[in-house]
C-alpha atoms as a PDB file:
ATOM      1  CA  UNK A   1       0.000   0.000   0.000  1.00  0.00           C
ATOM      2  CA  UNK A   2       1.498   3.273  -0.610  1.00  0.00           C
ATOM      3  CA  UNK A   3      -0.292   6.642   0.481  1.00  0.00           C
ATOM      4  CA  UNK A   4       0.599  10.462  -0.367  1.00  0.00           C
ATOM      5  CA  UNK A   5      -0.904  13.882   0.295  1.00  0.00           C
ATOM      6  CA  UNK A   6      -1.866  15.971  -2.561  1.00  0.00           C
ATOM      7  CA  UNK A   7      -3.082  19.722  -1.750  1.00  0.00           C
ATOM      8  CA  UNK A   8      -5.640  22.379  -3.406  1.00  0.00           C
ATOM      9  CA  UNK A   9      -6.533  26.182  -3.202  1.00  0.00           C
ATOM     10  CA  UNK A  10      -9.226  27.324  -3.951  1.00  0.00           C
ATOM     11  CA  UNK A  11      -9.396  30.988  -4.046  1.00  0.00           C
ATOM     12  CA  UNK A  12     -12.929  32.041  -4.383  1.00  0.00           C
ATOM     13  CA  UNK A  13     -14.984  35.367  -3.786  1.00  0.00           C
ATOM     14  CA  UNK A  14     -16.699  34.579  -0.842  1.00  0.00           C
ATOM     15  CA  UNK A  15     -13.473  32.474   0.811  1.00  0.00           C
ATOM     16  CA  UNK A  16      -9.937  30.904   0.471  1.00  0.00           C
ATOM     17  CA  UNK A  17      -9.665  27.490   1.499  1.00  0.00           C
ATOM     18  CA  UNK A  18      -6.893  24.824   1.608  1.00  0.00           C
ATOM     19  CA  UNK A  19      -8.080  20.679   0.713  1.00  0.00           C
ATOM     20  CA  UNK A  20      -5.574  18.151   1.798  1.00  0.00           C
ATOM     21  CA  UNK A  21      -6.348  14.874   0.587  1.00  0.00           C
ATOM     22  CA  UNK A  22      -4.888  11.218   0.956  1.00  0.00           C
ATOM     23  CA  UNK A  23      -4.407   9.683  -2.113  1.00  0.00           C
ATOM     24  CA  UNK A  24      -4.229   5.671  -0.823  1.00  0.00           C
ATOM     25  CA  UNK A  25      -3.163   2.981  -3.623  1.00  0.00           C
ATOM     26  CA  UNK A  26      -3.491  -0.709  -2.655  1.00  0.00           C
ATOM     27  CA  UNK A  27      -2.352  -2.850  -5.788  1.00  0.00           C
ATOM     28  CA  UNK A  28      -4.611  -1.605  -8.464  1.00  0.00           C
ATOM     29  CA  UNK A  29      -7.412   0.048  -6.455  1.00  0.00           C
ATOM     30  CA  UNK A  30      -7.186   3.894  -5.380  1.00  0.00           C
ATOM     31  CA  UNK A  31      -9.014   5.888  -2.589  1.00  0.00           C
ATOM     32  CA  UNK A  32      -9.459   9.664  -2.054  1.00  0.00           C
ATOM     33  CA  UNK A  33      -9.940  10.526   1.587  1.00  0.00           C
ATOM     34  CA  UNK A  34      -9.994  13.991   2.727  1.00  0.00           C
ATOM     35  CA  UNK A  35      -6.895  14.570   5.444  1.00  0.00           C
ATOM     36  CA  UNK A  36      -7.961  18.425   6.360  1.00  0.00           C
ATOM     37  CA  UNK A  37      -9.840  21.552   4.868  1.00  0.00           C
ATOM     38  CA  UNK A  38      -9.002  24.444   6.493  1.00  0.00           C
ATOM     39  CA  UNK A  39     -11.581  27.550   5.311  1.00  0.00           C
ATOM     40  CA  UNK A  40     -10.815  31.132   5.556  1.00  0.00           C
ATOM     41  CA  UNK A  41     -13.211  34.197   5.100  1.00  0.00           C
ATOM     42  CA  UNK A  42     -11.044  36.606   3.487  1.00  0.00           C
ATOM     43  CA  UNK A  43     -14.398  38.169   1.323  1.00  0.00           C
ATOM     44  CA  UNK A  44     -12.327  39.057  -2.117  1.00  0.00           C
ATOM     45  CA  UNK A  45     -15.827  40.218  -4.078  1.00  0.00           C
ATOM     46  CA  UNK A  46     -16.453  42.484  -2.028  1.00  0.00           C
ATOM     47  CA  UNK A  47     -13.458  44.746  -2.619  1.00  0.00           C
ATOM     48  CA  UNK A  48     -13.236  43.446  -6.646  1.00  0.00           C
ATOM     49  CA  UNK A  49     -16.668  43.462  -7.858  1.00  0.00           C
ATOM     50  CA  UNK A  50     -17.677  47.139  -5.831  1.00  0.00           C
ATOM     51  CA  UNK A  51     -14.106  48.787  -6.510  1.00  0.00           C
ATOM     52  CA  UNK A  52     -12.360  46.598  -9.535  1.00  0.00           C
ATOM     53  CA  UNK A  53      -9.590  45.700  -7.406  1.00  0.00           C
ATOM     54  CA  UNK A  54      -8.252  43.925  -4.332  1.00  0.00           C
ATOM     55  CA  UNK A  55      -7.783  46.228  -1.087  1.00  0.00           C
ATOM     56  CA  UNK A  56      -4.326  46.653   0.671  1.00  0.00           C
ATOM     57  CA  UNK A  57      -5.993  44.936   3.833  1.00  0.00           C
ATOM     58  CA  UNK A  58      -7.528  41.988   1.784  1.00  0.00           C
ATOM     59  CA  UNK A  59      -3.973  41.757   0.149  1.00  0.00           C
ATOM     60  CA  UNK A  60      -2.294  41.657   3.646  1.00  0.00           C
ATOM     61  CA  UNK A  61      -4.623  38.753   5.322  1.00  0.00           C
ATOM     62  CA  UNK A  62      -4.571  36.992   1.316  1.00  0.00           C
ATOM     63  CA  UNK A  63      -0.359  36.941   2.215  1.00  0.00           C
ATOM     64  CA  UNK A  64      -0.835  36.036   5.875  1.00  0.00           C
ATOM     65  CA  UNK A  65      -3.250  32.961   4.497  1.00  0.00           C
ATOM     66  CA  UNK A  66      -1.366  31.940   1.726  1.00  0.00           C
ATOM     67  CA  UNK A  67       1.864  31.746   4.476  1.00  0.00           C
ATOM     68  CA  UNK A  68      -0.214  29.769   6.705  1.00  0.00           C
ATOM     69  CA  UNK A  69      -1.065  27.438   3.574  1.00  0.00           C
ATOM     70  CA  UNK A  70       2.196  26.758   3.187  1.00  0.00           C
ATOM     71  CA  UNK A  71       3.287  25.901   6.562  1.00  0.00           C
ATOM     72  CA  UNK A  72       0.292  23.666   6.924  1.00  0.00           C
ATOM     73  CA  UNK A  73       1.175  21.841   3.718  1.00  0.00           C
ATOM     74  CA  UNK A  74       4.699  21.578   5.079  1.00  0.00           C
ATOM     75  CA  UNK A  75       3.245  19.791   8.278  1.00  0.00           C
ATOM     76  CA  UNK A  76       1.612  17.370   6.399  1.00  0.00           C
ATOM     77  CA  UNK A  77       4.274  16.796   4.366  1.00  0.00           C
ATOM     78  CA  UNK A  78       2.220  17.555   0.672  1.00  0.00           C
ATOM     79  CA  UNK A  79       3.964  16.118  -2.197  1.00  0.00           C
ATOM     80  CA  UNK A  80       2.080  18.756  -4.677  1.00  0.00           C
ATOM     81  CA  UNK A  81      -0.319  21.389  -5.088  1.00  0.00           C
ATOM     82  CA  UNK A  82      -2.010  23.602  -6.903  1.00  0.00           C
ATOM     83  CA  UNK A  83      -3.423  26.926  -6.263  1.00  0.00           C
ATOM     84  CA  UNK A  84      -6.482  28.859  -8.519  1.00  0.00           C
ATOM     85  CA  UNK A  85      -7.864  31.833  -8.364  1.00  0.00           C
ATOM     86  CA  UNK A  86     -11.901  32.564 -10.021  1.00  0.00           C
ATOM     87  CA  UNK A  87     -14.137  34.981 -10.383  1.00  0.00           C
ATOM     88  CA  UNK A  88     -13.273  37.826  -8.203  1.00  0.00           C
ATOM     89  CA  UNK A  89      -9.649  37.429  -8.914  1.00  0.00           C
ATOM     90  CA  UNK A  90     -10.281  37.932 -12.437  1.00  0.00           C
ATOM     91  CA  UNK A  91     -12.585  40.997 -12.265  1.00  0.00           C
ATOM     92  CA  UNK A  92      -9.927  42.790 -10.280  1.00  0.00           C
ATOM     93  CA  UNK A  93      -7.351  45.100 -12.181  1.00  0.00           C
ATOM     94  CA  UNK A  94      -4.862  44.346  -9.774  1.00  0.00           C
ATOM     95  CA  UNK A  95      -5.087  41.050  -9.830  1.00  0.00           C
ATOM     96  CA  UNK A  96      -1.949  39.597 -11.506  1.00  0.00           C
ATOM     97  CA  UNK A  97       0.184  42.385  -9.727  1.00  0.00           C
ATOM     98  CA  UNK A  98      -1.143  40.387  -6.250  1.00  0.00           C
ATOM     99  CA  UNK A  99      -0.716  37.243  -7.570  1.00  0.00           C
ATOM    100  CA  UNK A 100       2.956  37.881  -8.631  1.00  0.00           C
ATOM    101  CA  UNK A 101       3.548  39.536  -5.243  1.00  0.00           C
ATOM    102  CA  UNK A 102       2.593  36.316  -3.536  1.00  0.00           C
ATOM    103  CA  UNK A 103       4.514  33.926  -5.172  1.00  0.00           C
ATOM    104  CA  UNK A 104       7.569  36.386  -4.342  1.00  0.00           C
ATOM    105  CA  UNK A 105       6.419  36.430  -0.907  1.00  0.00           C
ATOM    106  CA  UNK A 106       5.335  32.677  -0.007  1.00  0.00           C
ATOM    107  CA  UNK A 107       6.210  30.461  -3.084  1.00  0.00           C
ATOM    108  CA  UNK A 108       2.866  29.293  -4.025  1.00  0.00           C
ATOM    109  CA  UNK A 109       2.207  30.264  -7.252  1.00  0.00           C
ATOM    110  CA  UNK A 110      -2.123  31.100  -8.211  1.00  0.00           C
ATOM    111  CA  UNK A 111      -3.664  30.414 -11.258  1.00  0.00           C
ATOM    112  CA  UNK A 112      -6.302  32.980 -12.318  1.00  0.00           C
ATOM    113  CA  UNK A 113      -8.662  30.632 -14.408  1.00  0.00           C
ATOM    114  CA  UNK A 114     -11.680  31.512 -16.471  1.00  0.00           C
ATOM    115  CA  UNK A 115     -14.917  30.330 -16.069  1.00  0.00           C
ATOM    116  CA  UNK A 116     -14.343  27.369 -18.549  1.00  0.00           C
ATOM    117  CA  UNK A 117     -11.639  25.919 -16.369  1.00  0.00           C
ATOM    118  CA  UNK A 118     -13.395  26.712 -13.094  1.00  0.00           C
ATOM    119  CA  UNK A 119     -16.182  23.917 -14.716  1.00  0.00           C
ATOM    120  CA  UNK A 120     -13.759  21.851 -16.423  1.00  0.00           C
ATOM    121  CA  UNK A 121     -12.014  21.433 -12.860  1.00  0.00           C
ATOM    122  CA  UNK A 122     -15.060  20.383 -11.013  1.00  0.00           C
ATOM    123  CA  UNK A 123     -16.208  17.893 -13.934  1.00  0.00           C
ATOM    124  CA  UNK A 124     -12.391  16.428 -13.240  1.00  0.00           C
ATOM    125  CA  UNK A 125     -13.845  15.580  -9.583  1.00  0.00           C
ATOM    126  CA  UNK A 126     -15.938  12.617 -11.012  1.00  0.00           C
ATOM    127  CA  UNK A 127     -19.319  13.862  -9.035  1.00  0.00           C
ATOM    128  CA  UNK A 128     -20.714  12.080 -12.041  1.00  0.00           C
ATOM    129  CA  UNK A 129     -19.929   8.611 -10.432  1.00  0.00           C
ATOM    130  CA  UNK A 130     -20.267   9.723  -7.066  1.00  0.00           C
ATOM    131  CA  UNK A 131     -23.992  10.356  -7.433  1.00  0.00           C
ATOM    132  CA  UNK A 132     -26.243   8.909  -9.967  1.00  0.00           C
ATOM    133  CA  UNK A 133     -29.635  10.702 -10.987  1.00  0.00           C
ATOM    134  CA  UNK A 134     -32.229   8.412 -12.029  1.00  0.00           C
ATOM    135  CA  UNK A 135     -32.015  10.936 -15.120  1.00  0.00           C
ATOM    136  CA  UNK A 136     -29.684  10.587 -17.678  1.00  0.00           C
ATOM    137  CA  UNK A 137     -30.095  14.281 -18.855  1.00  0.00           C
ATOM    138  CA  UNK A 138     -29.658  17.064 -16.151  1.00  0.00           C
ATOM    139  CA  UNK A 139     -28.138  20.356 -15.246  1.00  0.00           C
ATOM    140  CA  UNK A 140     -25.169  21.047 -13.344  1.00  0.00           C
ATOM    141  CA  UNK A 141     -25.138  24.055 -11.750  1.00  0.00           C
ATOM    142  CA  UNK A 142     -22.214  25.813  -8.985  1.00  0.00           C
ATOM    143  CA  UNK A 143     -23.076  28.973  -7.732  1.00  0.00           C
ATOM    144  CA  UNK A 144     -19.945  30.968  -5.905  1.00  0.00           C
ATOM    145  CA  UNK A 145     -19.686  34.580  -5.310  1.00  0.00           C
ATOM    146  CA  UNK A 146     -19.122  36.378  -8.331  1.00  0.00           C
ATOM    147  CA  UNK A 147     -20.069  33.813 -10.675  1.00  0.00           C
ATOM    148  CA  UNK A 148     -22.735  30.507 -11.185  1.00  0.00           C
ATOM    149  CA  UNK A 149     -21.280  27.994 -13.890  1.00  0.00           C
ATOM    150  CA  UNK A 150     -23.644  26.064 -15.641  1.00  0.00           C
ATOM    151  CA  UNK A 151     -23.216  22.923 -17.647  1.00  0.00           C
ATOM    152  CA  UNK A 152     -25.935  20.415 -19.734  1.00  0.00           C
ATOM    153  CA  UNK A 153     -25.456  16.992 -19.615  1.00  0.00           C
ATOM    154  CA  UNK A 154     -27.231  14.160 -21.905  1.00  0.00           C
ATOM    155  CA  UNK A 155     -26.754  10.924 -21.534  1.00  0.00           C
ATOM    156  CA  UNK A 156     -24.586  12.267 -19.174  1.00  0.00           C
ATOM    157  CA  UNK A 157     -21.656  13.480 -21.408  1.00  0.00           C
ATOM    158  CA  UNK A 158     -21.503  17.138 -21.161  1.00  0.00           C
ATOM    159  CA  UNK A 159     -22.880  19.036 -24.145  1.00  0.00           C
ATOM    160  CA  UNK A 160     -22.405  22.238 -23.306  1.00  0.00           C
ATOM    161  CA  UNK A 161     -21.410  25.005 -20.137  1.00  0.00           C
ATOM    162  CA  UNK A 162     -21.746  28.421 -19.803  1.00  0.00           C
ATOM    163  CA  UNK A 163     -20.384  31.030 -16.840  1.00  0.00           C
ATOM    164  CA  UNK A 164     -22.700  33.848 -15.705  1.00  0.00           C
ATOM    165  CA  UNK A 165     -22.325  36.906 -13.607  1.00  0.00           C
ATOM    166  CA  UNK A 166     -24.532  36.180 -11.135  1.00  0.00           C
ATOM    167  CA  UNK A 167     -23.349  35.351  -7.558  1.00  0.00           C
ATOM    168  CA  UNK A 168     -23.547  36.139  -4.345  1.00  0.00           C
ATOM    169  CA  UNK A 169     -21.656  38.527  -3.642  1.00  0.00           C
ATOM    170  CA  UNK A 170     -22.903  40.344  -5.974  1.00  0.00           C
ATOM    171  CA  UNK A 171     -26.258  40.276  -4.605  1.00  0.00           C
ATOM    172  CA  UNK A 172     -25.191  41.130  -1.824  1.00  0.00           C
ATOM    173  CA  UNK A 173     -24.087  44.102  -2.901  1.00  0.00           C
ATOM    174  CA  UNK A 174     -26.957  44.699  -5.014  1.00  0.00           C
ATOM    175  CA  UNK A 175     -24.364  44.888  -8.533  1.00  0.00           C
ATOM    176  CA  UNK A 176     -26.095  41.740 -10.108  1.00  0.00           C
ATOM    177  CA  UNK A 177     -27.204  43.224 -13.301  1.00  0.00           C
ATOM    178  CA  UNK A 178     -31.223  42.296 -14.610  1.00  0.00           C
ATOM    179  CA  UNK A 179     -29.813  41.795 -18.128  1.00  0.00           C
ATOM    180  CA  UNK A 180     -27.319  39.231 -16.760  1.00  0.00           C
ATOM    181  CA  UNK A 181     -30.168  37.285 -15.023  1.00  0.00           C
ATOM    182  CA  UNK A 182     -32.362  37.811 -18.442  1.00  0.00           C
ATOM    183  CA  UNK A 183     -29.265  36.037 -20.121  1.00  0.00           C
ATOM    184  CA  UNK A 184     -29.192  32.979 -17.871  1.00  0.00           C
ATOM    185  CA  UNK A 185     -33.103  32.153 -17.754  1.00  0.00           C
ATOM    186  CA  UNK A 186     -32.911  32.446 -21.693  1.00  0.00           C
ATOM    187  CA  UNK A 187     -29.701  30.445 -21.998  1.00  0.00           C
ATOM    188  CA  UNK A 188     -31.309  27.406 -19.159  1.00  0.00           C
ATOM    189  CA  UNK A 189     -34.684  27.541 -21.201  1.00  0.00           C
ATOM    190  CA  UNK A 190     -33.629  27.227 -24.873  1.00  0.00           C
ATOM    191  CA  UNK A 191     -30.616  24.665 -24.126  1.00  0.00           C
ATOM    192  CA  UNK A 192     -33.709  22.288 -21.883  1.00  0.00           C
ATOM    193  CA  UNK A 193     -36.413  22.621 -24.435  1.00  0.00           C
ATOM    194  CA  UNK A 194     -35.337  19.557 -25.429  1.00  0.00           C
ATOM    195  CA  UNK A 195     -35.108  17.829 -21.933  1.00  0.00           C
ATOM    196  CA  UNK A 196     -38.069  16.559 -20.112  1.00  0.00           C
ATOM    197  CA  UNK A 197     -37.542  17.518 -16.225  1.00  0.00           C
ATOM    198  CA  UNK A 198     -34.246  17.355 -15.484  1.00  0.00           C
ATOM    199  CA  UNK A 199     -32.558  15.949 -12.426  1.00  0.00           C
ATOM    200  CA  UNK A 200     -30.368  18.870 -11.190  1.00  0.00           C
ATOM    201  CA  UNK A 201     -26.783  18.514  -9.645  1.00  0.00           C
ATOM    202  CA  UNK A 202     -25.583  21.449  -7.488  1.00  0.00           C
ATOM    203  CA  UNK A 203     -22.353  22.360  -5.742  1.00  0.00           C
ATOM    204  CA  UNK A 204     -20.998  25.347  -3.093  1.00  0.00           C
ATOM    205  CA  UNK A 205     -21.012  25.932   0.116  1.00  0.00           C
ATOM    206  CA  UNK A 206     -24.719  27.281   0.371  1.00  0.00           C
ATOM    207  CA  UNK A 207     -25.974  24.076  -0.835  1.00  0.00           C
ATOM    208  CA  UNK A 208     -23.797  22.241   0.999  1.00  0.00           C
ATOM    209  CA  UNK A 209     -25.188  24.049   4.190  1.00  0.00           C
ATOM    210  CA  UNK A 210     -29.044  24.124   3.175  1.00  0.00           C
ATOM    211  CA  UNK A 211     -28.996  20.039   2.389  1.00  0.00           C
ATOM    212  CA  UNK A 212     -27.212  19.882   5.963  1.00  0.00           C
ATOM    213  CA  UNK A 213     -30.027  21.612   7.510  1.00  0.00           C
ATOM    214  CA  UNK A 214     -32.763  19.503   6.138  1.00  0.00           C
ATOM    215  CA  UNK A 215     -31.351  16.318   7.636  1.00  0.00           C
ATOM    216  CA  UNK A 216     -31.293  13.856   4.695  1.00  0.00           C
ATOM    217  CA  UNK A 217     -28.981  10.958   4.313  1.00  0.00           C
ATOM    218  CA  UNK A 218     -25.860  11.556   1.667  1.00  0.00           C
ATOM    219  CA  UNK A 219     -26.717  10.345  -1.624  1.00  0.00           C
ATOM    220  CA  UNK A 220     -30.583  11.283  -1.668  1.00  0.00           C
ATOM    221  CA  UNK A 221     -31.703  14.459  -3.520  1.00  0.00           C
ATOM    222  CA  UNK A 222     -33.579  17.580  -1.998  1.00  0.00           C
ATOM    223  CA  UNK A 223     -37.471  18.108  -3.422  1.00  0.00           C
ATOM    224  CA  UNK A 224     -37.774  21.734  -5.176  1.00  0.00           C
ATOM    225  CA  UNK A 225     -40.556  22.073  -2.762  1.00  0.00           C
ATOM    226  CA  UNK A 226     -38.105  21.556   0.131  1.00  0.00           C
ATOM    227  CA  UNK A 227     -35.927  24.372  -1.508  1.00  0.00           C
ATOM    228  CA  UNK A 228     -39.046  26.866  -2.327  1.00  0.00           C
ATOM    229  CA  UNK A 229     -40.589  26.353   1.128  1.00  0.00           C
ATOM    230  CA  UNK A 230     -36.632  27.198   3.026  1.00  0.00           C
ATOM    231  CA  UNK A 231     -36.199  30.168   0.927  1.00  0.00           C
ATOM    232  CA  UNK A 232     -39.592  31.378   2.119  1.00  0.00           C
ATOM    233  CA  UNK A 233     -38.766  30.151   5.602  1.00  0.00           C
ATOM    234  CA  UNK A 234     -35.182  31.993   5.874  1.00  0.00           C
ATOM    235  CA  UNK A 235     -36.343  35.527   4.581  1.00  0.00           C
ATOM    236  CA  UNK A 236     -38.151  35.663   8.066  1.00  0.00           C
ATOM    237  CA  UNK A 237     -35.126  35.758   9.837  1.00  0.00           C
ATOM    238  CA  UNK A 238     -31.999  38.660  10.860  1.00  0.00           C
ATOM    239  CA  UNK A 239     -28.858  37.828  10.159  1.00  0.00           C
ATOM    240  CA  UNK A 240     -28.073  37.689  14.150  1.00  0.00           C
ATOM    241  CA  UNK A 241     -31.047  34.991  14.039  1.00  0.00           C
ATOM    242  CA  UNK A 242     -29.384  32.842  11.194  1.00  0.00           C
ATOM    243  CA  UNK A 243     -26.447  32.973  13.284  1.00  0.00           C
ATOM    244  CA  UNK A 244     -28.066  31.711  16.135  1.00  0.00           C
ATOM    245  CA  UNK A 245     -30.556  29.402  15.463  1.00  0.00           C
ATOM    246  CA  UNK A 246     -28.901  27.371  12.323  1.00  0.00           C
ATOM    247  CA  UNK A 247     -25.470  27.650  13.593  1.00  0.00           C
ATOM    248  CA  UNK A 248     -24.251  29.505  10.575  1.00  0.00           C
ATOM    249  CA  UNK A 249     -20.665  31.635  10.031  1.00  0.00           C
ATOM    250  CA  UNK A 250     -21.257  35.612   9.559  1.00  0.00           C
ATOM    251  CA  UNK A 251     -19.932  35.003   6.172  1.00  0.00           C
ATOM    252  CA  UNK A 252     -22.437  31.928   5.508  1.00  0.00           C
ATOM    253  CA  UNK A 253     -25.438  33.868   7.042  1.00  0.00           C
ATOM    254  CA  UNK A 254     -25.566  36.699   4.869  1.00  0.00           C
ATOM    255  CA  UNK A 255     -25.202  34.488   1.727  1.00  0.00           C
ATOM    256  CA  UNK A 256     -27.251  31.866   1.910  1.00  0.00           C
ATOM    257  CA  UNK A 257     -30.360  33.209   0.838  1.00  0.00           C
ATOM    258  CA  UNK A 258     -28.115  35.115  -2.408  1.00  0.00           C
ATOM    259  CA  UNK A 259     -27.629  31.555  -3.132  1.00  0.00           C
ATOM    260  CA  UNK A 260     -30.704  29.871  -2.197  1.00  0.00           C
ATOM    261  CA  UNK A 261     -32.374  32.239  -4.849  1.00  0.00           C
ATOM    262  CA  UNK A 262     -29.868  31.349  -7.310  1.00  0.00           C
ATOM    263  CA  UNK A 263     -30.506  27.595  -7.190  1.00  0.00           C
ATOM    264  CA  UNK A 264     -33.812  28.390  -6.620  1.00  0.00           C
ATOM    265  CA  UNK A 265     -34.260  30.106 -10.356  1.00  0.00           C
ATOM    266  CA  UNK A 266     -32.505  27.667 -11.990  1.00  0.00           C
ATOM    267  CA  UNK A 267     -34.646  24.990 -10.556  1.00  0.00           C
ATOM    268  CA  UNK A 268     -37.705  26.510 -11.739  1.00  0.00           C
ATOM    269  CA  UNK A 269     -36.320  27.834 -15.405  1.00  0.00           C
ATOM    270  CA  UNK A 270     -35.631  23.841 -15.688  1.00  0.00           C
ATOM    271  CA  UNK A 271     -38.827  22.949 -14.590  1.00  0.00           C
ATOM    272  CA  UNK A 272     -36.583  20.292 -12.407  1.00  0.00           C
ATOM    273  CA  UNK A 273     -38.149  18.638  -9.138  1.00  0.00           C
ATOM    274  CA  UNK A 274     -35.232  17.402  -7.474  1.00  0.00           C
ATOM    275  CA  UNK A 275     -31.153  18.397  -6.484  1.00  0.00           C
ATOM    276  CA  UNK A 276     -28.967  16.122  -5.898  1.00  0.00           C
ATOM    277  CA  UNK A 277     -25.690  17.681  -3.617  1.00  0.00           C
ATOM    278  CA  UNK A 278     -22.477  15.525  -3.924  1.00  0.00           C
ATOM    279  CA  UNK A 279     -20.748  18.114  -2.218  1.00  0.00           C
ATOM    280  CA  UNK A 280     -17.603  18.357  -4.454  1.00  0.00           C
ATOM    281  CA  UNK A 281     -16.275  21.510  -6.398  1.00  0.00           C
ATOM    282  CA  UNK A 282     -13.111  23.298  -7.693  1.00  0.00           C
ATOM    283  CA  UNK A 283     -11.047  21.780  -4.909  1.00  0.00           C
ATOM    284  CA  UNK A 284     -12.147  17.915  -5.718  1.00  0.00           C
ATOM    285  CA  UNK A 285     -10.894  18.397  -9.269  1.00  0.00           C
ATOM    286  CA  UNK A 286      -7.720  19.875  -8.714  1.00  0.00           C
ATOM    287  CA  UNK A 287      -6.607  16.911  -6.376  1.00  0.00           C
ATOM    288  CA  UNK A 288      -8.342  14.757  -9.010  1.00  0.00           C
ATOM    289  CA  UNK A 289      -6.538  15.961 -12.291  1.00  0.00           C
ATOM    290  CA  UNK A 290      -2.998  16.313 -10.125  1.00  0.00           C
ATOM    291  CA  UNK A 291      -3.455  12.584  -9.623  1.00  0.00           C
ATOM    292  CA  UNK A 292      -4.338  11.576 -12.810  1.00  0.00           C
ATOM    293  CA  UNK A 293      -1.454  13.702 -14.416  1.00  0.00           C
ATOM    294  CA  UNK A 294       1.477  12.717 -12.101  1.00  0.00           C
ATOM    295  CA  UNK A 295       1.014   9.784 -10.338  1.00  0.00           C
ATOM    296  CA  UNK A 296      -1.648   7.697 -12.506  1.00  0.00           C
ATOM    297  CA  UNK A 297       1.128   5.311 -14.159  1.00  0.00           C
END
C-alpha cells in the first residue's frame, strides 16, 4: 500500500480554502480521503466586484493565508499542489500584480482561471460517479460569489457550459445586473427545451449548508418544494437569528439566501423537481486531475 498527500486552493470570492487529501493505492485500487480543509473568510468580491480591485488589507490577510497554507502543507508533508484563483480574482485590475507579489512572498504560485476551467475542474472531480440521478439528462449548476457555472449533460456526457455573472456577492451588494439574469433564464430555457424535467446537480457551500439543515442521508436528492418552502422560511429571519438558530458563520449567514435564490431560479427555469448535492467543487478536481497527471502510471 502506498499513500501520499496531494493539496488544493481554492481561491474564491466569498473564501480561500486549503483541501488536503490522501491519495491511498493498494495494488490496483485507489481511494481519495480527505486529510484536512481548512476555510478562511477573506471576502475578495467584495473589494473586486464594488471597486475593480483587491484592497491593501484583503492583500495583507490573502499573504498572511497563503503563508499559513504553506506551513500547513509543510506539516503534512504535501507532495504537490495547486493553487487557482476565479471569479473575483479575475474581475480585479490588480489582480496579476497580487498574484505575482505572492509567489515572491510565499512560493505558491495562483492560477487565475476563467470560467471554462473553473467547470472543467469540477467535472475532473468525477461527481458524475459519485452520485447517480435516475435521469440521464440534467443540469449542473455551482453557484460561488461572483459567478454561477452552468453545464448540460445528456446521456450524461456534457454538451455544453456556460459562466454567468450572477453570484452572491454580488447580490449582496446589489451589482447583479437584470440583463445578466435575463441572459441565464434564456440560456437554461432554450438549451432544456429539449429535456423533459431534469434531475439537477448542485455544488458550493450554500448548498452544501441548506442540504445539511434539512437532515437527509448523503446520496438522496432535496425536493424543489423543500428548496421553495426554506427560501420562504429563511427571509423571516436577521442575520443575528441565522447565526443563532442554524449555527451559521457571519460570512455563511448573509449568503445563503443570495444563493438559495440562485438555485432556486434555476430549478424553476428547468422545470426540475429534485437536487442532488455531492458536495464536491473546484477543490475535488484539482486533487483529481494532479493525480491523474502525475502519479496515474
Amino acid at each position: 500500500m502506498k499513500i501520499f498527500k496531494l493539496g488544493a486552493i481554492d481561491i474564491g470570492s466569498n473564501s480561500v480554502r486549503l483541501l488536503i487529501t490522501n491519495v491511498i493505492i493498494d495494488r490496483k485500487e485507489v481511494h481519495f480521503k480527505k486529510s484536512s480543509l481548512t476555510r478562511l473568510p477573506i471576502r475578495l468580491g467584495s473589494d473586486s466586484f464594488m471597486k475593480g480591485k483587491i484592497s491593501k488589507k484583503n492583500y495583507k490577510r490573502m499573504l498572511t493565508g497563503m503563508m499559513a497554507f504553506k506551513n500547513i502543507m509543510e506539516v503534512h508533508q504535501v507532495k504537490m499542489f495547486r493553487a487557482c484563483a476565479t471569479s473575483a480574482m479575475r474581475d480585479a485590475q490588480n489582480g496579476p500584480k497580487l498574484v505575482s507579489a505572492i509567489e515572491k512572498e510565499t512560493g505558491i504560485r495562483i492560477d487565475i482561471i476563467d470560467g471554462a476551467e473553473e467547470a472543467r475542474l469540477i467535472f475532473s472531480s468525477g461527481f458524475i460517479e459519485k452520485i447517480q440521478p435516475e435521469e440521464d439528462s440534467f443540469i449542473y449548476v455551482d453557484v460561488g460569489g461572483g459567478s454561477t457555472e452552468i453545464s448540460i449533460f445528456k446521456q450524461k456526457q456534457l454538451v455544453d457550459s456556460r459562466s454567468f455573472n450572477i453570484g452572491t456577492i454580488r447580490i449582496l451588494n446589489k451589482i447583479d445586473k437584470k440583463e445578466d439574469w435575463q441572459e441565464m433564464e434564456r440560456w437554461v430555457k432554450t438549451n432544456l427545451s429539449q429535456i423533459d424535467l431534469p434531475g439537477m446537480i448542485a455544488s458550493g457551500g450554500n448548498i452544501n449548508r441548506l442540504f445539511k439543515l434539512s437532515g437527509k442521508k448523503a446520496g438522496t436528492p432535496l425536493e424543489r418544494e423543500y428548496i421553495e418552502t426554506s427560501y420562504e422560511f429563511l427571509q423571516k429571519f436577521t442575520m443575528q437569528e441565522l447565526i443563532k438558530r442554524f449555527d451559521l458563520n457571519v460570512d455563511r449567514a448573509d449568503v445563503i439566501l443570495p444563493a438559495t435564490k440562485i438555485y432556486l431560479s434555476i430549478l424553476q427555469w428547468a422545470d426540475g423537481n429534485q437536487v442532488y448535492v455531492p458536495k464536491i467543487g473546484v477543490s475535488d478536481g484539482i486533487i483529481q486531475e494532479l493525480y491523474r497527471t502525475h502519479y496515474a502510471s
